[in-house]
Protein backbone atom coordinates (compact mmCIF):
# COMPACT_ATOMS: atom_id res chain seq x y z
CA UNK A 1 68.79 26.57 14.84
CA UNK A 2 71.69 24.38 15.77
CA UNK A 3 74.09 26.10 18.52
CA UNK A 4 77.67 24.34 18.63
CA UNK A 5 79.73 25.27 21.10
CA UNK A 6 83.78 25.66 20.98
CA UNK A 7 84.61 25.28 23.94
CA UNK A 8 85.06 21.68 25.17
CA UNK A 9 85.48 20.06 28.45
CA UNK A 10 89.22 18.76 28.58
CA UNK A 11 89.81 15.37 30.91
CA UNK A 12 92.83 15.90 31.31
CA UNK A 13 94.73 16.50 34.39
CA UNK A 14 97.85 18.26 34.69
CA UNK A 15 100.51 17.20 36.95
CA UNK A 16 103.05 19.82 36.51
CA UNK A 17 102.23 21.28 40.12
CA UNK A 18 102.10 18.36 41.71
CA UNK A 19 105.42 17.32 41.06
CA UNK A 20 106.53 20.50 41.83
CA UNK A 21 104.78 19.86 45.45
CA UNK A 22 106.24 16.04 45.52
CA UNK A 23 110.26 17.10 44.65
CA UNK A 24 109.51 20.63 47.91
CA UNK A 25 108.37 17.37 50.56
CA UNK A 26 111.29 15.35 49.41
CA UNK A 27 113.56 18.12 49.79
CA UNK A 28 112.16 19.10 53.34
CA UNK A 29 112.10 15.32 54.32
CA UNK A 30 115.68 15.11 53.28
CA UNK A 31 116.99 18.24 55.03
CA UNK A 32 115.01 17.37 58.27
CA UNK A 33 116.33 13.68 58.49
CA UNK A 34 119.55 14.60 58.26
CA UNK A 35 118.99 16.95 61.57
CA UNK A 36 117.99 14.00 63.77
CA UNK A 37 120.78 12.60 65.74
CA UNK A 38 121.38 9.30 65.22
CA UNK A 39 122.80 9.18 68.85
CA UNK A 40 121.41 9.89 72.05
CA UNK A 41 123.57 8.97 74.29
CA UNK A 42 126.88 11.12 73.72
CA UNK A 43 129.67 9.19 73.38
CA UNK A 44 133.40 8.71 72.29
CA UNK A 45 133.21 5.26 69.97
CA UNK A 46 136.22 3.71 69.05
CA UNK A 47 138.24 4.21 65.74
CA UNK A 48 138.60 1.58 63.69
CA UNK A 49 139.63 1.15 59.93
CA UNK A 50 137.04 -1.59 58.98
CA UNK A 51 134.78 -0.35 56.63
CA UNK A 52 131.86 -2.74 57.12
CA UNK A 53 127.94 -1.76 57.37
CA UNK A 54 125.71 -4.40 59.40
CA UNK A 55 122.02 -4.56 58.48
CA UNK A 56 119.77 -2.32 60.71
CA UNK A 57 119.96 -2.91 64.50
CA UNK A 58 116.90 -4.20 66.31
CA UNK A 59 118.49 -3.74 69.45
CA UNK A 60 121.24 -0.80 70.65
CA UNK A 61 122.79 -1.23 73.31
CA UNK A 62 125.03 2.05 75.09
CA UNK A 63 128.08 2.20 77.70
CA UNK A 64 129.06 5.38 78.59
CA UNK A 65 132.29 6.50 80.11
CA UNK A 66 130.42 6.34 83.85
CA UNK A 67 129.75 2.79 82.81
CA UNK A 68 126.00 3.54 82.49
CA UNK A 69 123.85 0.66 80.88
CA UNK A 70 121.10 2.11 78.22
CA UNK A 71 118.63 0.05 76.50
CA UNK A 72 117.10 2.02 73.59
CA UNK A 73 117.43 5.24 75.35
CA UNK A 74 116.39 4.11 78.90
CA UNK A 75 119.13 3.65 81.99
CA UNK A 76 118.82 0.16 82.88
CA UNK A 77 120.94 -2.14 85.09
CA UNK A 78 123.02 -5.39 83.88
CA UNK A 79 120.75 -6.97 85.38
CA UNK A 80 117.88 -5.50 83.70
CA UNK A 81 119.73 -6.13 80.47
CA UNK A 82 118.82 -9.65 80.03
CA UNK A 83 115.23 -9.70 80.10
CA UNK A 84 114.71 -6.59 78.27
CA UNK A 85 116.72 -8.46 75.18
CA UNK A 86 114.28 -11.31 76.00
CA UNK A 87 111.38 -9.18 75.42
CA UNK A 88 112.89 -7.36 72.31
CA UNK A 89 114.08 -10.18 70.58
CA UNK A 90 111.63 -13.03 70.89
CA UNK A 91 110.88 -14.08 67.39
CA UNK A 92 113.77 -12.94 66.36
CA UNK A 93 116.24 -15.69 64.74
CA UNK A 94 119.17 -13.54 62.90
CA UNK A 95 118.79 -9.91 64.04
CA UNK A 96 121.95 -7.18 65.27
CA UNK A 97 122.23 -6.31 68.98
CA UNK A 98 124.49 -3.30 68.37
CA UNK A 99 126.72 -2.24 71.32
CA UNK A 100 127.65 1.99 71.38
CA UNK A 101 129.84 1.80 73.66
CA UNK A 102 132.69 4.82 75.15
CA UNK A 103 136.25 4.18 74.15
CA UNK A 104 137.05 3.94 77.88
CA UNK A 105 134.78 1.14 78.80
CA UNK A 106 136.58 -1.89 80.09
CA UNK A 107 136.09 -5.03 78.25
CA UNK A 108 133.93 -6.61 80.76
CA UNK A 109 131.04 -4.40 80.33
CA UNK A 110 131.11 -5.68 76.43
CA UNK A 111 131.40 -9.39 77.68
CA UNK A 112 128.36 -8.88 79.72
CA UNK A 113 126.36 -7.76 76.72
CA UNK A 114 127.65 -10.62 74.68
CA UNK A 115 126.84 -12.69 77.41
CA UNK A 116 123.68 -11.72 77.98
CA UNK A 117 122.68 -11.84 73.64
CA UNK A 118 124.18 -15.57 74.10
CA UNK A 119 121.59 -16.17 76.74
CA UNK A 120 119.12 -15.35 74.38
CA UNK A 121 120.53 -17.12 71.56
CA UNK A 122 120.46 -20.09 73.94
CA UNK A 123 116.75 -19.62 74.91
CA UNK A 124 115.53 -19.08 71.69
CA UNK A 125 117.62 -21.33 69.30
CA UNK A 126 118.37 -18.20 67.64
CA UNK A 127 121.97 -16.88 65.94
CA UNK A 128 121.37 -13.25 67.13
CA UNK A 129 124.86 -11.48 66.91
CA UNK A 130 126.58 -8.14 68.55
CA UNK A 131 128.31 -5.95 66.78
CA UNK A 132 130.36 -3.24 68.39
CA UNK A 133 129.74 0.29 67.00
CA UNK A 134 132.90 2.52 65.70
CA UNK A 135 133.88 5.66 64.48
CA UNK A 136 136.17 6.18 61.03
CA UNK A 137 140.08 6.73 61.68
């Protein structure tokens, strides 16, 4: 007596749900990121027309309108400035320091960031450059 039986095993894997589960995390993902503020220092940047997008920033810099000095999130002092671009840009050759700074800063809180991204360039041979952060018109 020879018993056959119908019903196979199938190898096959279907993937319809899982895409389904892929396309719900990309949605959430997207919808979350776009929650995050970018800033976190509140500020009033200046307006500007020019329409040009700098690669991503190693470095960001902030002046606010007290004329409050923030690396990466943290008050520092000018003089503090220096060696804390020393320490975040050493092996760096061509990255962006960019500055966030409040529409009312003087100009010689920007010059002392430049200045102090030219010591580094100096130090290290490299061409880092500062770019100043604006707002559309």
């Amino acid at each position: 007596m020879n018993i056959h039986s119908r019903n196979k095993i199938k190898v096959e894997f279907s993937t319809a749900s899982m895409s389904d589960l892929v396309f719900l995390l990309l949605i959430f993902f997207m919808l979350t990121s776009t929650l995050v503020s970018p800033n976190a220092v509140k500020l009033l940047l200046p307006t500007s027309n020019s329409k040009t997008m700098a690669k991503p920033a190693v470095v960001t810099v902030y002046i606010d309108d007290a004329y409050n000095y923030y690396f990466e999130d943290q008050m520092i002092s000018v003089d503090q400035l220096e060696p804390g671009l020393m320490d975040k840009l050493r092996g760096e050759m061509d990255a962006s320091v960019v500055v966030r700074a409040d529409k009312s800063v003087e100009i010689q809180y920007l010059i002392d960031v430049i200045d102090a991204v030219n010591n580094v360039n100096d130090y290290y041979g490299a061409k880092n450059k500062v770019i100043l952060a604006t707002r559309p018109k």
